[in-house]
C-alpha atoms as a PDB file:
ATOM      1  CA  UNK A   1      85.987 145.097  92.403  1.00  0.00           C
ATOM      2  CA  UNK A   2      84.917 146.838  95.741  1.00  0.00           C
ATOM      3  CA  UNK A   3      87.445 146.266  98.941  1.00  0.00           C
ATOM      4  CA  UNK A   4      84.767 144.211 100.729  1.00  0.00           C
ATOM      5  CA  UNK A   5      84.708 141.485  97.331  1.00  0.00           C
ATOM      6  CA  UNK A   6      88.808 141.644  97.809  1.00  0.00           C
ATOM      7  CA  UNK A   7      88.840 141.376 101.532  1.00  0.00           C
ATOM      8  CA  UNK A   8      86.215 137.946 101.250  1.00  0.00           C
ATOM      9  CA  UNK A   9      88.615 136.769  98.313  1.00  0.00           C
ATOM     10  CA  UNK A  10      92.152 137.105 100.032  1.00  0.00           C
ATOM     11  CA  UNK A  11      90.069 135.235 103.162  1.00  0.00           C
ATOM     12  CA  UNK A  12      89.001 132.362 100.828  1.00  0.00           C
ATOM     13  CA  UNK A  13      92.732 131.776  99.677  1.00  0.00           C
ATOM     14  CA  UNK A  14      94.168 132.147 102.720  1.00  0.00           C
ATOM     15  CA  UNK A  15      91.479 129.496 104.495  1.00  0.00           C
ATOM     16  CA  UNK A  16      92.933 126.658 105.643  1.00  0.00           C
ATOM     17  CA  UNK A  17      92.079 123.450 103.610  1.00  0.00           C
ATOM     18  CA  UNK A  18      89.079 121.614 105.264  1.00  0.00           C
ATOM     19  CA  UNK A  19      90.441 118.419 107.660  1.00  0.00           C
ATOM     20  CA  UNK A  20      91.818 115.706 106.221  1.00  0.00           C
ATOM     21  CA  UNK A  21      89.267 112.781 106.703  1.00  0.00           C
ATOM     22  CA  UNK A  22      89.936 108.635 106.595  1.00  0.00           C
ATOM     23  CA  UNK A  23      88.980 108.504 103.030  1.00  0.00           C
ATOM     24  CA  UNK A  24      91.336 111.127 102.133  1.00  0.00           C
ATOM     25  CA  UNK A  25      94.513 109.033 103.600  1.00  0.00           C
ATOM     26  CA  UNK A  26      96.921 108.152 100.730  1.00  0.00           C
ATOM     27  CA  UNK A  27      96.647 104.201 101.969  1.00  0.00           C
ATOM     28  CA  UNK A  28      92.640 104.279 101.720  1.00  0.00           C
ATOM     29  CA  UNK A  29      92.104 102.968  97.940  1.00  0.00           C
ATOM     30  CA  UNK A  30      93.996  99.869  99.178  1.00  0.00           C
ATOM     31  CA  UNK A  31      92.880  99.475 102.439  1.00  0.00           C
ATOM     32  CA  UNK A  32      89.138  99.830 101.658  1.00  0.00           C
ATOM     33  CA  UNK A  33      88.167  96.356 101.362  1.00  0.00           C
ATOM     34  CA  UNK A  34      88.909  95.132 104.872  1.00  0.00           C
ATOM     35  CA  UNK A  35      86.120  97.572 105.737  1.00  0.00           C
ATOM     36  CA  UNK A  36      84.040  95.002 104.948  1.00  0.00           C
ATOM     37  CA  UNK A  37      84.807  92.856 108.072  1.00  0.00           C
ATOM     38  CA  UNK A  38      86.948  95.208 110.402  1.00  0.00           C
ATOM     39  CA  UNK A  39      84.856  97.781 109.864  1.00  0.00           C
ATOM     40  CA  UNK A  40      84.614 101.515 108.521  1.00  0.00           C
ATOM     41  CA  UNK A  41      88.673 103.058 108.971  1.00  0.00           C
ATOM     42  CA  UNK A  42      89.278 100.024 110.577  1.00  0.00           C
ATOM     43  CA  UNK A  43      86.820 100.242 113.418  1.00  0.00           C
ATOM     44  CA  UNK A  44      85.477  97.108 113.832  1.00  0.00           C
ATOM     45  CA  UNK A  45      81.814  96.854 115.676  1.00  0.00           C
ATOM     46  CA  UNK A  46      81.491  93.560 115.471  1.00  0.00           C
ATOM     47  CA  UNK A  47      82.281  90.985 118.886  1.00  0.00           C
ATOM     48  CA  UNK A  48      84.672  88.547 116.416  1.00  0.00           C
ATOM     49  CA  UNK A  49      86.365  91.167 114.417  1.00  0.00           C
ATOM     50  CA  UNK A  50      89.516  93.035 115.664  1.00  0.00           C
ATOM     51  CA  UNK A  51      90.016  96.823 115.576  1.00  0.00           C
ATOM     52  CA  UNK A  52      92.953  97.895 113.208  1.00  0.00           C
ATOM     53  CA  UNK A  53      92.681 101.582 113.757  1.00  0.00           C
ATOM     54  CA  UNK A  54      95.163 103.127 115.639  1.00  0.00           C
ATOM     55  CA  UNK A  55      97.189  99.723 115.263  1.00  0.00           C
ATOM     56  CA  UNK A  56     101.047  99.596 115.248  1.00  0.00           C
ATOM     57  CA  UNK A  57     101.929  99.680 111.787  1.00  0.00           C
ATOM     58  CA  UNK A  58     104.824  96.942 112.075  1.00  0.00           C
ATOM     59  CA  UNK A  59     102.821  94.705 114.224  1.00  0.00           C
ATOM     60  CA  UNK A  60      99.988  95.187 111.762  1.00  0.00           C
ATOM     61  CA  UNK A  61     102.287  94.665 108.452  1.00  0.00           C
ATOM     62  CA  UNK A  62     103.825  91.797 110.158  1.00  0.00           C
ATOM     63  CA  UNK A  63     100.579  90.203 110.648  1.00  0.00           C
ATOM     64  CA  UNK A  64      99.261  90.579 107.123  1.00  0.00           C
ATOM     65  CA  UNK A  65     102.773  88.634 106.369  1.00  0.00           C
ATOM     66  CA  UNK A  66     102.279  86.142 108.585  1.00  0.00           C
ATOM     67  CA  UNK A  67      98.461  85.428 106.990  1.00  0.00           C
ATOM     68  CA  UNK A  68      99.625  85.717 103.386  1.00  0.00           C
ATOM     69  CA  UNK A  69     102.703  83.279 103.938  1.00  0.00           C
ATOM     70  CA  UNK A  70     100.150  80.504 105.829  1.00  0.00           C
ATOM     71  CA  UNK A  71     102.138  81.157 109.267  1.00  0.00           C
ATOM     72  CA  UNK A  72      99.144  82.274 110.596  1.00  0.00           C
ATOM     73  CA  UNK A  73      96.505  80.204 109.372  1.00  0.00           C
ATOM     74  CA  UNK A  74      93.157  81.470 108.571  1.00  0.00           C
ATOM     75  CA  UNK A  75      91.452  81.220 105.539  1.00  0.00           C
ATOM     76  CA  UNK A  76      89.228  83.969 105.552  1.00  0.00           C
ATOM     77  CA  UNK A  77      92.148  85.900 106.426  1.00  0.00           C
ATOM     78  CA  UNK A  78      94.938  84.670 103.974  1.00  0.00           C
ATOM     79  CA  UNK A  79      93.862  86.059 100.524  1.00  0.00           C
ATOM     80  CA  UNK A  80      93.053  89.414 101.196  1.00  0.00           C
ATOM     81  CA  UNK A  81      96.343  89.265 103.033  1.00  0.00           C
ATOM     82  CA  UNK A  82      97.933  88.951  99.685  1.00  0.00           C
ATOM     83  CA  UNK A  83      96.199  91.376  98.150  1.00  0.00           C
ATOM     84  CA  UNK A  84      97.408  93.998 100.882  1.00  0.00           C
ATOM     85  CA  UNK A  85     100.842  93.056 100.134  1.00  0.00           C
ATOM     86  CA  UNK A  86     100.137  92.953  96.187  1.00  0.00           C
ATOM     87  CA  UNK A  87      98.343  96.332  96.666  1.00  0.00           C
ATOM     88  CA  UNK A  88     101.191  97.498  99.068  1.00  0.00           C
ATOM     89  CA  UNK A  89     101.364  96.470 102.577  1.00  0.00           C
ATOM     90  CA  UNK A  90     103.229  99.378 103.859  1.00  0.00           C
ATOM     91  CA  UNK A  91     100.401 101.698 102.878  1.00  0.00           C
ATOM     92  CA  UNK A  92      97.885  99.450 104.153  1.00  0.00           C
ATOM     93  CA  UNK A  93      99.103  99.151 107.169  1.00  0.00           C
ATOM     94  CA  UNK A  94     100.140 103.064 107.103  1.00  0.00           C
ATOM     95  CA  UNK A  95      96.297 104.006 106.653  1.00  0.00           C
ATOM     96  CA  UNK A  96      95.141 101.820 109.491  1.00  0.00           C
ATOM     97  CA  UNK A  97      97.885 103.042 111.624  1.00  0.00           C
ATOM     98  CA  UNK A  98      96.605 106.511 110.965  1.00  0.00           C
ATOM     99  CA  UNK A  99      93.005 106.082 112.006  1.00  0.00           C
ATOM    100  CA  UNK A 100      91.994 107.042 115.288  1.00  0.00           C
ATOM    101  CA  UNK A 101      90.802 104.421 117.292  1.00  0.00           C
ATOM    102  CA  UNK A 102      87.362 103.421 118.306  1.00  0.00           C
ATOM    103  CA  UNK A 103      87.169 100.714 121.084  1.00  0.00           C
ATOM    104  CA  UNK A 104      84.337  98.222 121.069  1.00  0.00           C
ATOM    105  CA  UNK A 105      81.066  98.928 121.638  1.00  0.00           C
ATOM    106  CA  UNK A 106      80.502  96.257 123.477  1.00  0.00           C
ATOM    107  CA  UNK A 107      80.294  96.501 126.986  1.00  0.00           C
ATOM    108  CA  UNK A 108      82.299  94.127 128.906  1.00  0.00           C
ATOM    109  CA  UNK A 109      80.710  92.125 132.458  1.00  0.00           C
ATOM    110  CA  UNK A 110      81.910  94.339 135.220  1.00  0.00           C
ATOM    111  CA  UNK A 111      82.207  91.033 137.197  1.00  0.00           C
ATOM    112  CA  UNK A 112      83.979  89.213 134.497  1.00  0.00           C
ATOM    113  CA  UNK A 113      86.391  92.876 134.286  1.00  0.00           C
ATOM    114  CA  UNK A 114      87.433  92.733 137.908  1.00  0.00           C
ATOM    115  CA  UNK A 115      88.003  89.161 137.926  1.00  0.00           C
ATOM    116  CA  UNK A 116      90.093  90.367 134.708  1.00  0.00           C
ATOM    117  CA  UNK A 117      92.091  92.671 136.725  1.00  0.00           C
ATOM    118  CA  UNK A 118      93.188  90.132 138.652  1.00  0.00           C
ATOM    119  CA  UNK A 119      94.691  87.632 136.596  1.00  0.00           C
ATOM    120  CA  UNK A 120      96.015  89.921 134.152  1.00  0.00           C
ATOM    121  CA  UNK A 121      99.575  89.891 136.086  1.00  0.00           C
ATOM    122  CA  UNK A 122     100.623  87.293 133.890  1.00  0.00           C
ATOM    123  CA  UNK A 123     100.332  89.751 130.728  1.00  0.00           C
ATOM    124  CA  UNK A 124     101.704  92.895 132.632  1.00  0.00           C
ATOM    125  CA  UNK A 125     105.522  91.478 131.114  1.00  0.00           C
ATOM    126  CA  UNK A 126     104.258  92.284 127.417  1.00  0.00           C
ATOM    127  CA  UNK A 127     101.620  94.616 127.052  1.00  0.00           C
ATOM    128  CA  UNK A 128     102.580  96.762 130.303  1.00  0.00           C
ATOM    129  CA  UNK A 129     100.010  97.410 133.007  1.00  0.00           C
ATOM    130  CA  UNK A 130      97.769  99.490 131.050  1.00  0.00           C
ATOM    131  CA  UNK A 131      97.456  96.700 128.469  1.00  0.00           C
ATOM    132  CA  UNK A 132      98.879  99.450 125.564  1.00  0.00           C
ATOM    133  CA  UNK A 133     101.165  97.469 124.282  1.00  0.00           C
ATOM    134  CA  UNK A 134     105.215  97.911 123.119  1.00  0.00           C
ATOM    135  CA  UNK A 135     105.389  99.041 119.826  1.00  0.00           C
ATOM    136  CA  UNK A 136     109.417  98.551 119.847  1.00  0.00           C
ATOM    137  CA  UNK A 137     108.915  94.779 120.432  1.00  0.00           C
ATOM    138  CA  UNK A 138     105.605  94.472 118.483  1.00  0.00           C
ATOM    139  CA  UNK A 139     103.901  93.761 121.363  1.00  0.00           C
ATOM    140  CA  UNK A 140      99.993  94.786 120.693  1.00  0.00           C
ATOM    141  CA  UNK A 141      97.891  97.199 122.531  1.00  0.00           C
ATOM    142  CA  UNK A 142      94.897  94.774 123.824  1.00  0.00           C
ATOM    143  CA  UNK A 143      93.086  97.989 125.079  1.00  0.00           C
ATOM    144  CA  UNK A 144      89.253  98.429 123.349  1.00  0.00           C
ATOM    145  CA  UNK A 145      89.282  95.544 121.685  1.00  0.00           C
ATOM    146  CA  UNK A 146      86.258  93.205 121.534  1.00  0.00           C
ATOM    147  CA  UNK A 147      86.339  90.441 124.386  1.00  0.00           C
ATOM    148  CA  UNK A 148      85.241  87.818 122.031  1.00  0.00           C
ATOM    149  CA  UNK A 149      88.287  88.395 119.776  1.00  0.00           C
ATOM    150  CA  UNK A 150      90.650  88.783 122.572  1.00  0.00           C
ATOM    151  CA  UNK A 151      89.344  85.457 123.842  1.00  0.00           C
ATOM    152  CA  UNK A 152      89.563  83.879 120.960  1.00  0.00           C
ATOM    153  CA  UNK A 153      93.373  85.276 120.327  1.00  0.00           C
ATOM    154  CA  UNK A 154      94.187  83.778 123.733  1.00  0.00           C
ATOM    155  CA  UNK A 155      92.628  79.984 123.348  1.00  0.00           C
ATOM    156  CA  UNK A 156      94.631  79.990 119.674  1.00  0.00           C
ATOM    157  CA  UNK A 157      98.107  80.819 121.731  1.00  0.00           C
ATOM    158  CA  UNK A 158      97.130  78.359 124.068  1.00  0.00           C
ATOM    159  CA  UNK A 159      96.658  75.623 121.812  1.00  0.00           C
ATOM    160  CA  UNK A 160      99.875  76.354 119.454  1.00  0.00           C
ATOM    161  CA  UNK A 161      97.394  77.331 116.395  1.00  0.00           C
ATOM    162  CA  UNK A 162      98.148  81.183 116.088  1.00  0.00           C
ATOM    163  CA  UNK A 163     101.149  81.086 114.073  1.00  0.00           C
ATOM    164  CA  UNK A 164     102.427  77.655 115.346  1.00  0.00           C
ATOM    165  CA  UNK A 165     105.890  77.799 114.829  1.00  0.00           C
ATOM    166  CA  UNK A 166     106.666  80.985 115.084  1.00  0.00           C
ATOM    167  CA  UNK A 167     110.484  81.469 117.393  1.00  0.00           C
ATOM    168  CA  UNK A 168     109.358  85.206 118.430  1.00  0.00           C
ATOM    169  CA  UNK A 169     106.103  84.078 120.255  1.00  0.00           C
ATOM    170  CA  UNK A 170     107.247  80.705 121.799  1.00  0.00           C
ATOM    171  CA  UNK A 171     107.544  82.503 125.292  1.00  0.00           C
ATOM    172  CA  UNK A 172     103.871  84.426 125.141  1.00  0.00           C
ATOM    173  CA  UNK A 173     102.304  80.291 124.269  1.00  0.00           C
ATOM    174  CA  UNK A 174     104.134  79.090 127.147  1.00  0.00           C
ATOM    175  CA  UNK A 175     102.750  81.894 129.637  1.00  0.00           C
ATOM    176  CA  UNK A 176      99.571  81.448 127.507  1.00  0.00           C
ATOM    177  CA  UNK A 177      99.133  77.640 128.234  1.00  0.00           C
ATOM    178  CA  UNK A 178      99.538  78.003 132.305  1.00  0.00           C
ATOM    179  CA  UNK A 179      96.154  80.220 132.245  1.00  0.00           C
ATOM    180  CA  UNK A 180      93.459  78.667 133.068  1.00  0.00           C
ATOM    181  CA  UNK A 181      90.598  78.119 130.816  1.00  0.00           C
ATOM    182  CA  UNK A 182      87.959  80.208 132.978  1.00  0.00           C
ATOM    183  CA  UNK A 183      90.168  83.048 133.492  1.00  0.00           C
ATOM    184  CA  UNK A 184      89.791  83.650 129.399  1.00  0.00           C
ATOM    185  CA  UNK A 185      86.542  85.032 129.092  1.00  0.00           C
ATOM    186  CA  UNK A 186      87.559  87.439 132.176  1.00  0.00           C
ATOM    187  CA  UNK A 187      91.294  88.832 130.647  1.00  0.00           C
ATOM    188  CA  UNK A 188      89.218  89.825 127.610  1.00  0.00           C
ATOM    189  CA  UNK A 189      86.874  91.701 129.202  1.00  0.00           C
ATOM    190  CA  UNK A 190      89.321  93.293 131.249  1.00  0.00           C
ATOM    191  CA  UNK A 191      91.705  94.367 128.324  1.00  0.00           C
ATOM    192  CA  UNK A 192      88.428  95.160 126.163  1.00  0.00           C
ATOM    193  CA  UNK A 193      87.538  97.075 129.145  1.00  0.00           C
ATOM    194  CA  UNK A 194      90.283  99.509 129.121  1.00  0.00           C
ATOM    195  CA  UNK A 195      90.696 103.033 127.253  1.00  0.00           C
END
């Protein structure tokens, strides 16, 4: 063996592995299914379909609960719920928490954003003024995610159908209910807006 063939072998051992990608994430054999709808590592490109990469992982298990259990009712939702929990919800959740984040594609009215700015006082309490969220009170971050979802999120709180019943987010429907229909549109593009 000539010293150059030894010299290229002890390089090749002592190479660093190559990066560890999404599919290579211990949670990924469980997790891949809600590709399908939230898109690839949890990067959802679709207007309706929420983001999961990058999401808290307690606020993220907590929600899979909620779905499986029927507190938060949605039937598209509720059985692959329970198969993240029969699968093992911690890694789920794990592997999405893991992903880095994507935000929407979708670009948000700049009219609709600054209006947006505005009126998002009322959520500055819970999700802080940069809209990241609290992770030690399971409070989401809001920031990249589609306006159409976020709308949607906020007209469910308002009319007691997101997890109706639920003790932890009685305060959030109550702040919910005093906004005023055509502000909606304009806090989700504002919070979609945001990086």
């Amino acid at each position: 063996m000539t010293m150059l063939t030894l010299v290229f072998l002890l390089l090749l051992l002592a190479a660093p592995d190559a990066a560890a990608g999404p599919l290579d994430h211990p949670g990924y054999a469980k997790a891949f299914s809600c590709s399908a709808c939230h898109g690839f590592a949890g990067n959802s490109r679709s207007a309706t379909m929420p983001i999961l990469a990058g999401m808290n992982t307690a606020y993220l298990k907590k929600a899979l609960q909620d779905y499986a259990s029927g507190m938060r009712p949605s039937p598209e939702m509720e059985p692959y719920s329970k198969m993240a929990i029969h699968l093992g919800v911690d890694d789920v959740a794990g592997y999405f928490a893991a992903q880095t984040k994507q935000p929407t594609p979708i670009a948000a009215d700049a009219a609709a954003v600054a209006r947006g700015r505005t009126a998002s006082q009322v959520c500055v309490a819970c999700h802080g003024p940069a809209g990241k969220g609290d992770p030690a009170k399971n409070v989401p971050d809001l920031t990249g995610q589609p306006a159409a979802y976020l709308a949607h999120q906020i007209q469910l709180f308002k009319a007691d159908r997101r997890s109706p019943g639920d003790p932890a987010l009685k305060q959030l429907k109550e702040v919910m209910k005093a906004v005023p229909d055509n502000q909606i549109a304009d806090l989700a593009a504002y919070y979609s807006s945001l990086r």
